[in-house]
Protein backbone atom coordinates (compact mmCIF):
# COMPACT_ATOMS: atom_id res chain seq x y z
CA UNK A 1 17.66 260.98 53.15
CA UNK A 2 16.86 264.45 54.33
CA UNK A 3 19.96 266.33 52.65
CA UNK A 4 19.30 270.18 51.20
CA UNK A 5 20.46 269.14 48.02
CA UNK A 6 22.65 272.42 46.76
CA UNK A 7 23.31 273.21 43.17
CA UNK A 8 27.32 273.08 42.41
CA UNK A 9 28.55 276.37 41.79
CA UNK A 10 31.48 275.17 40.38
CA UNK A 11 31.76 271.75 39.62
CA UNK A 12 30.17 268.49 40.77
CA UNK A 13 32.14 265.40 40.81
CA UNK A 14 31.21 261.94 39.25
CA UNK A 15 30.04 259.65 42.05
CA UNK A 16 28.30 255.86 42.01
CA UNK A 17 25.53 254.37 43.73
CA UNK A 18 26.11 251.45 46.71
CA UNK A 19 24.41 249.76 49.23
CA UNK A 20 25.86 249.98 53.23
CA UNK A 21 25.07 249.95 56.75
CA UNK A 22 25.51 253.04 58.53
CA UNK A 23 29.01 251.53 60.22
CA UNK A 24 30.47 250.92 56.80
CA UNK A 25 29.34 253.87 55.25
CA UNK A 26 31.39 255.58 58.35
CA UNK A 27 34.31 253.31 57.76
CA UNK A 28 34.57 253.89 54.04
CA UNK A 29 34.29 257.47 54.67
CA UNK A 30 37.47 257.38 57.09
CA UNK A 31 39.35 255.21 54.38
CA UNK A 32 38.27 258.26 51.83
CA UNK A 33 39.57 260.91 53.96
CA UNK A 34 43.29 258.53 54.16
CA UNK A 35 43.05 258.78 57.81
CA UNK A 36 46.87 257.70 59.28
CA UNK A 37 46.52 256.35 62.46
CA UNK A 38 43.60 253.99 63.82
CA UNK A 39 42.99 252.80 67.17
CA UNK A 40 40.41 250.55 67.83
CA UNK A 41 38.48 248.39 70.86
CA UNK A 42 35.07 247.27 69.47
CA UNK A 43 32.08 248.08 71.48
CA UNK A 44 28.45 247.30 70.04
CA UNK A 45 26.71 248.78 68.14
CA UNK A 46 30.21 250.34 66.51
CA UNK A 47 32.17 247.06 66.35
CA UNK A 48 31.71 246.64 62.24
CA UNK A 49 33.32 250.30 61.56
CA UNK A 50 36.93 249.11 63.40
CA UNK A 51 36.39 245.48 61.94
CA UNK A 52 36.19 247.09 58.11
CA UNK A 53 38.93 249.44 58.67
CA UNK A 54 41.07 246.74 59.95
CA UNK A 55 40.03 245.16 56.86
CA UNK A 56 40.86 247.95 54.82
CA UNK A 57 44.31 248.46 56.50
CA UNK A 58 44.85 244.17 55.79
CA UNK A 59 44.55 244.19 52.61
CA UNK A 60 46.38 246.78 51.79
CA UNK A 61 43.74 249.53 50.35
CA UNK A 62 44.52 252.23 53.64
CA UNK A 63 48.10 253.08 54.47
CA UNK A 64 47.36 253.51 58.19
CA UNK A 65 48.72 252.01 61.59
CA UNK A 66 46.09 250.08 62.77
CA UNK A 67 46.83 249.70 66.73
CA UNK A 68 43.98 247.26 68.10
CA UNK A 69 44.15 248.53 71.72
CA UNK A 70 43.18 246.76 75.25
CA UNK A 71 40.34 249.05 76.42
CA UNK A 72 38.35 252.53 74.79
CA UNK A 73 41.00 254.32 77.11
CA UNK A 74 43.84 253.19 75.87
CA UNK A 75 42.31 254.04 72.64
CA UNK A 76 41.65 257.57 72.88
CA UNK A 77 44.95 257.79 74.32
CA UNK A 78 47.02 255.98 71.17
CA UNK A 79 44.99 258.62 68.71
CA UNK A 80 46.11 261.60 71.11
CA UNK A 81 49.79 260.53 70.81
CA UNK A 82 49.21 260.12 67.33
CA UNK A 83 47.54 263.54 66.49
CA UNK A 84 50.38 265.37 68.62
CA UNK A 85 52.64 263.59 65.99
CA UNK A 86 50.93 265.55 62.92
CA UNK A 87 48.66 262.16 61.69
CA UNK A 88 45.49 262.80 60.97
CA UNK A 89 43.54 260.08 63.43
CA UNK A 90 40.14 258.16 63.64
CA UNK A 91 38.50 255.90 66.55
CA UNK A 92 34.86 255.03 67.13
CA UNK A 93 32.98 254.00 70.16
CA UNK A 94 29.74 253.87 71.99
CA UNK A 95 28.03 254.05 75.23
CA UNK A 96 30.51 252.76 78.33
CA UNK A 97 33.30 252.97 75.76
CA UNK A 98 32.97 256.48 75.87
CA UNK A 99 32.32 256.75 80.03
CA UNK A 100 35.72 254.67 79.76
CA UNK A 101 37.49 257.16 77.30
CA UNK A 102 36.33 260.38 79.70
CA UNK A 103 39.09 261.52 81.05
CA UNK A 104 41.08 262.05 78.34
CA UNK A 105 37.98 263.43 76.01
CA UNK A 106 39.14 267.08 77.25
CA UNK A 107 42.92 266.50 77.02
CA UNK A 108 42.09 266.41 73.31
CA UNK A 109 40.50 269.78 73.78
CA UNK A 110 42.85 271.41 75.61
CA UNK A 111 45.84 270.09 73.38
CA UNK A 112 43.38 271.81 70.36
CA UNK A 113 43.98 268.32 68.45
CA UNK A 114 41.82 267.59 65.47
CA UNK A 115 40.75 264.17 65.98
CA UNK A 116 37.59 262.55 64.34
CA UNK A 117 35.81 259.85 66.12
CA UNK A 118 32.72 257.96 65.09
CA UNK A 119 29.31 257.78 67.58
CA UNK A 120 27.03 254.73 67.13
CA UNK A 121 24.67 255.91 70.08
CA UNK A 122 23.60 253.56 72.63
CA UNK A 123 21.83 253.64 75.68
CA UNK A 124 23.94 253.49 79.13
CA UNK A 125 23.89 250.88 81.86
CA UNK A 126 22.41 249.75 84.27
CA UNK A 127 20.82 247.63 83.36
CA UNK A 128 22.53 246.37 80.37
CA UNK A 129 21.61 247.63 77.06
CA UNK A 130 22.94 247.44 74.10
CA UNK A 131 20.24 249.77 71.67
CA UNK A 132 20.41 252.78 70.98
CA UNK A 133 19.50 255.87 72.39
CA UNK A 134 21.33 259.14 72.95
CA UNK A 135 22.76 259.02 76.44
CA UNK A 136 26.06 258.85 75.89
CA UNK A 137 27.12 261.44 73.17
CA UNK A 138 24.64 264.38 75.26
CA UNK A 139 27.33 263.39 78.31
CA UNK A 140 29.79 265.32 75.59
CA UNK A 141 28.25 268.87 75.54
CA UNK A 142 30.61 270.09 77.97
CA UNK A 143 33.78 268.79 77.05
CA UNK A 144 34.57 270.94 74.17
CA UNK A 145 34.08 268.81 71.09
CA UNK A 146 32.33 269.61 68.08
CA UNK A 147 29.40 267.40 67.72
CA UNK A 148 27.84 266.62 64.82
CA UNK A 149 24.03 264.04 65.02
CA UNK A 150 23.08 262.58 61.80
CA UNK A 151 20.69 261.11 60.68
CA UNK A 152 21.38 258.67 57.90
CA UNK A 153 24.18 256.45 56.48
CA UNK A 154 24.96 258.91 53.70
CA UNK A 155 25.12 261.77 56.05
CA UNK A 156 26.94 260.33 58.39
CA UNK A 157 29.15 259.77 55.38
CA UNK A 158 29.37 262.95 54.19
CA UNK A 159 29.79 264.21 57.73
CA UNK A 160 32.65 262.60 58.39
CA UNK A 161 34.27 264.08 55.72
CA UNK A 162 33.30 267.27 56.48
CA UNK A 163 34.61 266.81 60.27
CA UNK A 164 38.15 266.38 59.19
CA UNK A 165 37.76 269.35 56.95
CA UNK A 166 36.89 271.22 60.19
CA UNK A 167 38.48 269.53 62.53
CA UNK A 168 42.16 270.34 61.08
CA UNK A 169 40.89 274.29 60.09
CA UNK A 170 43.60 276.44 61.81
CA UNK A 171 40.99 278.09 62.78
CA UNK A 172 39.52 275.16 64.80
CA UNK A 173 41.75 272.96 65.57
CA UNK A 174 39.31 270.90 67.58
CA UNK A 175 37.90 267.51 68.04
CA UNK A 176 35.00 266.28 66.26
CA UNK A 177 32.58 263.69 67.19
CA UNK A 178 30.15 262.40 64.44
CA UNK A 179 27.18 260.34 66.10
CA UNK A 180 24.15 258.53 64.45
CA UNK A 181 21.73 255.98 65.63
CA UNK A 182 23.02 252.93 67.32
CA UNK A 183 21.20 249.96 64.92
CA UNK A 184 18.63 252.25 63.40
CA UNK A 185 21.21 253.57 61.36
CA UNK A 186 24.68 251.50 62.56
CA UNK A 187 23.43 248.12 61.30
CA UNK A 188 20.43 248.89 58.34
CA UNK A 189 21.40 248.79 54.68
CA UNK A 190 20.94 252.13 52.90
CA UNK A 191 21.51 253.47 49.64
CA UNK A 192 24.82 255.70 49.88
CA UNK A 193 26.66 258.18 47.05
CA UNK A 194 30.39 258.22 47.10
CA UNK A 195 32.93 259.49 45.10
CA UNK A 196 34.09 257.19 41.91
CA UNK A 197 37.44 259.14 42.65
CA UNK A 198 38.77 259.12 46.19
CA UNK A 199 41.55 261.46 45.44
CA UNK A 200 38.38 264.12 45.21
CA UNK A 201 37.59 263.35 49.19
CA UNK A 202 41.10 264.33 50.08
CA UNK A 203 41.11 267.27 47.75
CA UNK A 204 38.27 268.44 49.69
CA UNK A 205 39.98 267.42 53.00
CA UNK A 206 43.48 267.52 52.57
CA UNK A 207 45.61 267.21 56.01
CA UNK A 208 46.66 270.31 56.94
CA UNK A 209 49.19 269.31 59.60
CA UNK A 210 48.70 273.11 61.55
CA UNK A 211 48.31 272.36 64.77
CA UNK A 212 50.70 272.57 67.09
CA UNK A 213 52.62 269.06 67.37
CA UNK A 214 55.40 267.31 68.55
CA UNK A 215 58.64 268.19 66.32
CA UNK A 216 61.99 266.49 67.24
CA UNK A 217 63.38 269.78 65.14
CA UNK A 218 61.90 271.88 67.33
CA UNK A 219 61.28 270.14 70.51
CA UNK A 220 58.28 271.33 72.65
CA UNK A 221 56.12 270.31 75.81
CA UNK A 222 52.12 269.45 75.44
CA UNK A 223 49.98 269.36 78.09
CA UNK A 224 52.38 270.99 80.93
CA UNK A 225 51.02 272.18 84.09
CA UNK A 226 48.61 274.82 83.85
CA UNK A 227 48.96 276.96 86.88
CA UNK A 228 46.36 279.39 88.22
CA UNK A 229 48.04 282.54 86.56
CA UNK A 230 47.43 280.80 83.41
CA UNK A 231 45.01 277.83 82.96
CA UNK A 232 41.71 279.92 82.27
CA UNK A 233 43.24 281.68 79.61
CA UNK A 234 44.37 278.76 77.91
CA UNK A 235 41.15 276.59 77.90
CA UNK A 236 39.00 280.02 76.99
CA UNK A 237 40.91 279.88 74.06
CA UNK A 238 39.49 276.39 73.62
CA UNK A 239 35.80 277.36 74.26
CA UNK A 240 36.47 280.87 71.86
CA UNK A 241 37.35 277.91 69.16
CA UNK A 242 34.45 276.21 69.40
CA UNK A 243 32.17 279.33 69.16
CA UNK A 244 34.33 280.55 66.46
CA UNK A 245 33.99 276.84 64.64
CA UNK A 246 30.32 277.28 63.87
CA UNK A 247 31.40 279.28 60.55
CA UNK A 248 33.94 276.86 59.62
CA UNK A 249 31.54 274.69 59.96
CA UNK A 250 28.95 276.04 57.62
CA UNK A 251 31.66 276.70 55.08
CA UNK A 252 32.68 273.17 54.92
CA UNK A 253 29.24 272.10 54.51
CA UNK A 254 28.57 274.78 51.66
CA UNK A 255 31.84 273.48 49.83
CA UNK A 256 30.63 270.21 50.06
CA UNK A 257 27.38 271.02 48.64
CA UNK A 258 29.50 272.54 45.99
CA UNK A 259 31.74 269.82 45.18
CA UNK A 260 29.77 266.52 45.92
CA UNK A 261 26.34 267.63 45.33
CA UNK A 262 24.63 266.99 49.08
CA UNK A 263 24.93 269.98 51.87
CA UNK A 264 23.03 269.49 55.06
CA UNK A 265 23.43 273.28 56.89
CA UNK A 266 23.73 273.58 60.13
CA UNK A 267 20.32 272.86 61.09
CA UNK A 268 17.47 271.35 59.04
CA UNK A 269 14.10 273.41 59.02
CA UNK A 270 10.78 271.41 57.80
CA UNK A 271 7.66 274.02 57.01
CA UNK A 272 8.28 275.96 59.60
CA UNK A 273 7.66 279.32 57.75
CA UNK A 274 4.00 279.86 59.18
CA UNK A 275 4.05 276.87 61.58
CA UNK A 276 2.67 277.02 64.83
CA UNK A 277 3.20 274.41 66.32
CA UNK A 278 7.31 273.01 65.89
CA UNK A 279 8.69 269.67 66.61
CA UNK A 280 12.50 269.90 67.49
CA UNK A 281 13.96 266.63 66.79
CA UNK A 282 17.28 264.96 65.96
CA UNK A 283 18.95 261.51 64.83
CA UNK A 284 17.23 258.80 62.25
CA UNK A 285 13.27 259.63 63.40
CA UNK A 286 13.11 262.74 62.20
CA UNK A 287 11.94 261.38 58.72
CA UNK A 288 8.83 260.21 61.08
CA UNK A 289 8.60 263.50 62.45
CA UNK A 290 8.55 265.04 58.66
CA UNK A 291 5.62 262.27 58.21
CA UNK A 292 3.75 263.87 61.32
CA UNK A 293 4.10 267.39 60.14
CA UNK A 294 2.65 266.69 56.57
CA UNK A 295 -0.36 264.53 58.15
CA UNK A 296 -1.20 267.97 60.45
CA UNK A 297 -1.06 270.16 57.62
CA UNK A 298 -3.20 268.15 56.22
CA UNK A 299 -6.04 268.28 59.29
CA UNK A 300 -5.39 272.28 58.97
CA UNK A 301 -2.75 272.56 62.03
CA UNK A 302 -0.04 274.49 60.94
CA UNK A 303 2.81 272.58 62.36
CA UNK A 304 6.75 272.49 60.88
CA UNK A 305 9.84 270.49 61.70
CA UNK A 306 13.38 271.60 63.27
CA UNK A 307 16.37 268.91 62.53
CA UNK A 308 19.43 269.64 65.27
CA UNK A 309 22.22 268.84 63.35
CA UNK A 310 25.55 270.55 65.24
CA UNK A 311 24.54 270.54 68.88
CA UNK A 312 28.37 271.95 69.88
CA UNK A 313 28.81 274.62 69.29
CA UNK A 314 25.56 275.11 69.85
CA UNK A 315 23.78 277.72 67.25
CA UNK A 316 21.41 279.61 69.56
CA UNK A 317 21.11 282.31 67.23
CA UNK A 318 19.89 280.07 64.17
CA UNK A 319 17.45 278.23 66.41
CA UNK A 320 15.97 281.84 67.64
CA UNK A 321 15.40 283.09 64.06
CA UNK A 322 13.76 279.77 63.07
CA UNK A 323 11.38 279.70 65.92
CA UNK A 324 10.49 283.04 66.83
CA UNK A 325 7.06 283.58 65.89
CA UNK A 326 6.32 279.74 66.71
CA UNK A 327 3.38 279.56 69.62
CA UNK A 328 4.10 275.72 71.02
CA UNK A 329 7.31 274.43 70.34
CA UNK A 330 7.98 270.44 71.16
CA UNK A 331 11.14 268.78 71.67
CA UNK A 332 11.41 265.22 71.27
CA UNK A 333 14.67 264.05 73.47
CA UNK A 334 16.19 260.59 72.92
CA UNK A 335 18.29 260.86 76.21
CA UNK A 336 17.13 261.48 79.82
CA UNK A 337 18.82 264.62 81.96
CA UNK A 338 17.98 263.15 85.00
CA UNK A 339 17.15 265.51 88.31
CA UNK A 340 17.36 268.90 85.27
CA UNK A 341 14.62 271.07 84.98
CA UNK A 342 13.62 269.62 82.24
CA UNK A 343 14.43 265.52 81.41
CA UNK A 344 15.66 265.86 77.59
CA UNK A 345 18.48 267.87 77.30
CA UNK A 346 17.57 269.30 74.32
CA UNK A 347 14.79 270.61 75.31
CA UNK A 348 16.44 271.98 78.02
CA UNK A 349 18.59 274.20 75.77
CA UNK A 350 16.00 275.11 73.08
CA UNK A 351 14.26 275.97 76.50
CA UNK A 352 16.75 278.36 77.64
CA UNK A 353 17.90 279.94 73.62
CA UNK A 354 14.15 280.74 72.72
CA UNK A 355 13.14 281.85 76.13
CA UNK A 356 10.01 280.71 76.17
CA UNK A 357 8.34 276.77 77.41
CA UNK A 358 8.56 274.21 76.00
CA UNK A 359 7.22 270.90 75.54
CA UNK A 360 9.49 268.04 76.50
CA UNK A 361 8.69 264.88 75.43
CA UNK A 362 11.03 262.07 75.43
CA UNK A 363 11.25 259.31 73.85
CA UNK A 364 13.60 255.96 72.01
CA UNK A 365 15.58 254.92 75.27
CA UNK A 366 17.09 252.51 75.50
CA UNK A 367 15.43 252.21 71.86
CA UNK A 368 12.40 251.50 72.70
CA UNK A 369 10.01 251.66 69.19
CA UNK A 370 7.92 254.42 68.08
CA UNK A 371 6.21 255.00 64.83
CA UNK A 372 4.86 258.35 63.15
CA UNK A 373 1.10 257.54 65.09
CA UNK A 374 2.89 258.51 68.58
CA UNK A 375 4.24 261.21 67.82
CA UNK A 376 1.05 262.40 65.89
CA UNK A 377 -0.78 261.25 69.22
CA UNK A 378 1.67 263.75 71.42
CA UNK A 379 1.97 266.81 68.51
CA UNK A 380 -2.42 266.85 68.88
CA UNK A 381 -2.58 266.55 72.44
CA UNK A 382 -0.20 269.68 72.59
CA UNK A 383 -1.83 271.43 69.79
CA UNK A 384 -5.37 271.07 71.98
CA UNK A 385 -3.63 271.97 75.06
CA UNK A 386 -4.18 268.86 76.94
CA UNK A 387 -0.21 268.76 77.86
CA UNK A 388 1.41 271.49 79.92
CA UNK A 389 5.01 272.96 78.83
CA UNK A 390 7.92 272.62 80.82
CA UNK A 391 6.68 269.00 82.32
CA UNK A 392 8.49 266.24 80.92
CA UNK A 393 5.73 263.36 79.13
CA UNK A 394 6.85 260.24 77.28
CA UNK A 395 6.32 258.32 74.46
CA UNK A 396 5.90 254.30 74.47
CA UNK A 397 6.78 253.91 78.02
CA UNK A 398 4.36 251.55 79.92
CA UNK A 399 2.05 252.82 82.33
CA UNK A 400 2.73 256.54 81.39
CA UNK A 401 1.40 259.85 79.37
């Protein structure tokens, strides 16, 4: 795990040592935070997260309403209703399970309704795959949500945790989409730190209940018509919420560093201080990419690492600062903008905050392997110029550089 471990300021609670796959570690997080209302349609690679909260909710150790629902739209839908109700709300999905939820992904946005949903990436079809890779959650960027990537079991533990936090700020009042890697992380055993007291997760998270819901006292209308004379002004105040989130964000993370020991920040930096060359990466390989940044040092290249941890709202200002005085900067993408300028969109974006090239290099779909010698083998060939920036060149696909 890759967490900036922070000293507690104030106090640092008593916690235990397990063992769980990146789904449970998600599921046990949302039974932590006493989430209220649960809709679920399984979808690999997220299926085990709704099958343990049903569990949970069965045998009596989460108070929730558990509504198994016919289809991922249906589901988004029954946690929408729910939220405008005042419960605080959880679903997970993945891939076409999210293409199936789309258009009601901004109806959450524009009804400012803190709703949490789990990510276990995978790649889209056709053809059919059911691995992960980053497709689906980068078809989010536009929608509104905040998105958190993460990278391991624990942080997508601790993440989740921290989304609600955020999620139900009255400053936010947004929803929050945690993702991590589909298998890499969804289905592999790691060690995880939780809490010996759950009361001390909601303590941290308590519901808030101040967003604007339905109230049979005081009867309202959500999502009327939203004419010309007043639509923009309504969804800017969405999109000034998001930009506005990025502190809430950070402050959540800090308290959490505070109270449970592990913060993460906003982004992750890896040696960058003198680096010259940077690798950009995201999700569960970017231990691998720490591996490749230690073995240049070694050979005398000064090279460094950048984590993306909150892609939305997206902290152009951070990534500036941190990459300034860099001379090559790589971006490994895990997701293919197809027909863009550049095809990662990542790289796209660092492209157009640091503006400068880049190096796009892409790499994991459809979850294809890679080990630490591949990306070593792409991080020298930009180092001795033998790639250009701003041309898109892959790693582990057949028959290509």
């Amino acid at each position: 795990m890759t967490a900036q471990i922070v000293a507690p300021k104030e106090r640092k609670v008593a916690q235990k040592r397990i063992a769980l796959t990146g789904n449970h570690a998600v599921a046990l997080a949302v039974k932590m935070a006493r989430v209220e209302v649960i809709a679920a349609y399984p979808i690999t690679p997220q299926t085990p997260v709704v099958e343990r909260l049903a569990e949970y909710v069965n045998n009596g150790e989460l108070d929730a309403e558990y509504i198994p629902v016919e289809s991922e739209h249906s589901a988004i839908s029954a946690v929408i209703g729910a939220s405008a109700m005042g419960a605080r709300t959880f679903t997970e999905t993945s891939s076409q399970g999210l293409f199936y939820m789309y258009e009601n992904l901004p109806i959450a946005v524009g009804l400012r309704l803190p709703i949490v949903m789990g990510m276990a990436v995978r790649a889209i079809s056709a053809p059919i795959n059911v691995w992960g890779d980053y497709s689906d959650v980068m078809a989010m960027r536009e929608l509104g949500w905040i998105i958190y990537v993460t990278q391991s079991a624990q942080e997508a533990f601790d993440t989740v945790i921290q989304a609600y936090r955020v999620a139900e700020d009255s400053r936010v009042h947004l929803p929050a989409v945690v993702a991590y890697d589909g298998f890499w992380t969804s289905h592999v055993l790691q060690p995880l730190d939780v809490p010996e007291d759950e009361e001390e997760v909601v303590r941290y998270a308590p519901i808030t209940r101040s967003w604007v819901k339905l109230d049979v006292d005081n009867p309202a209308q959500l999502g009327a018509v939203g004419t010309p004379e007043w639509y923009w002004e309504i969804r800017w105040q969405a999109v000034e919420a998001l930009r506005a989130s990025l502190k809430v964000i950070q402050e959540a993370d800090e308290e959490y560093g505070k109270v449970f020991g592990r913060s993460y920040g906003i982004l992750t930096p890896y040696r960058l201080e003198d680096a010259e060359l940077a690798i950009v990466a995201y999700g569960s390989i970017f231990g691998i990419v720490k591996k490749v940044v230690d073995r240049l040092r070694r050979e005398g290249v000064r090279s460094g690492a950048l984590k993306l941890r909150v892609i939305r709202p997206w902290p152009g200002d951070m990534i500036r600062k941190l990459l300034e005085h860099v001379d090559k900067v790589a971006v490994i993408d895990r997701a293919i903008n197809h027909g863009g300028p550049l095809y990662g969109p990542m790289a796209v974006e660092i492209a157009a905050t640091i503006q400068k090239p880049v190096y796009n290099v892409l790499a994991t779909i459809g979850m294809r392997a890679i080990d630490s010698d591949m990306i070593y083998d792409a991080a020298v060939k930009i180092h001795r110029g033998l790639w250009a920036p701003n041309t898109p060149y892959t790693v582990g696909l057949r028959g290509y550089e």
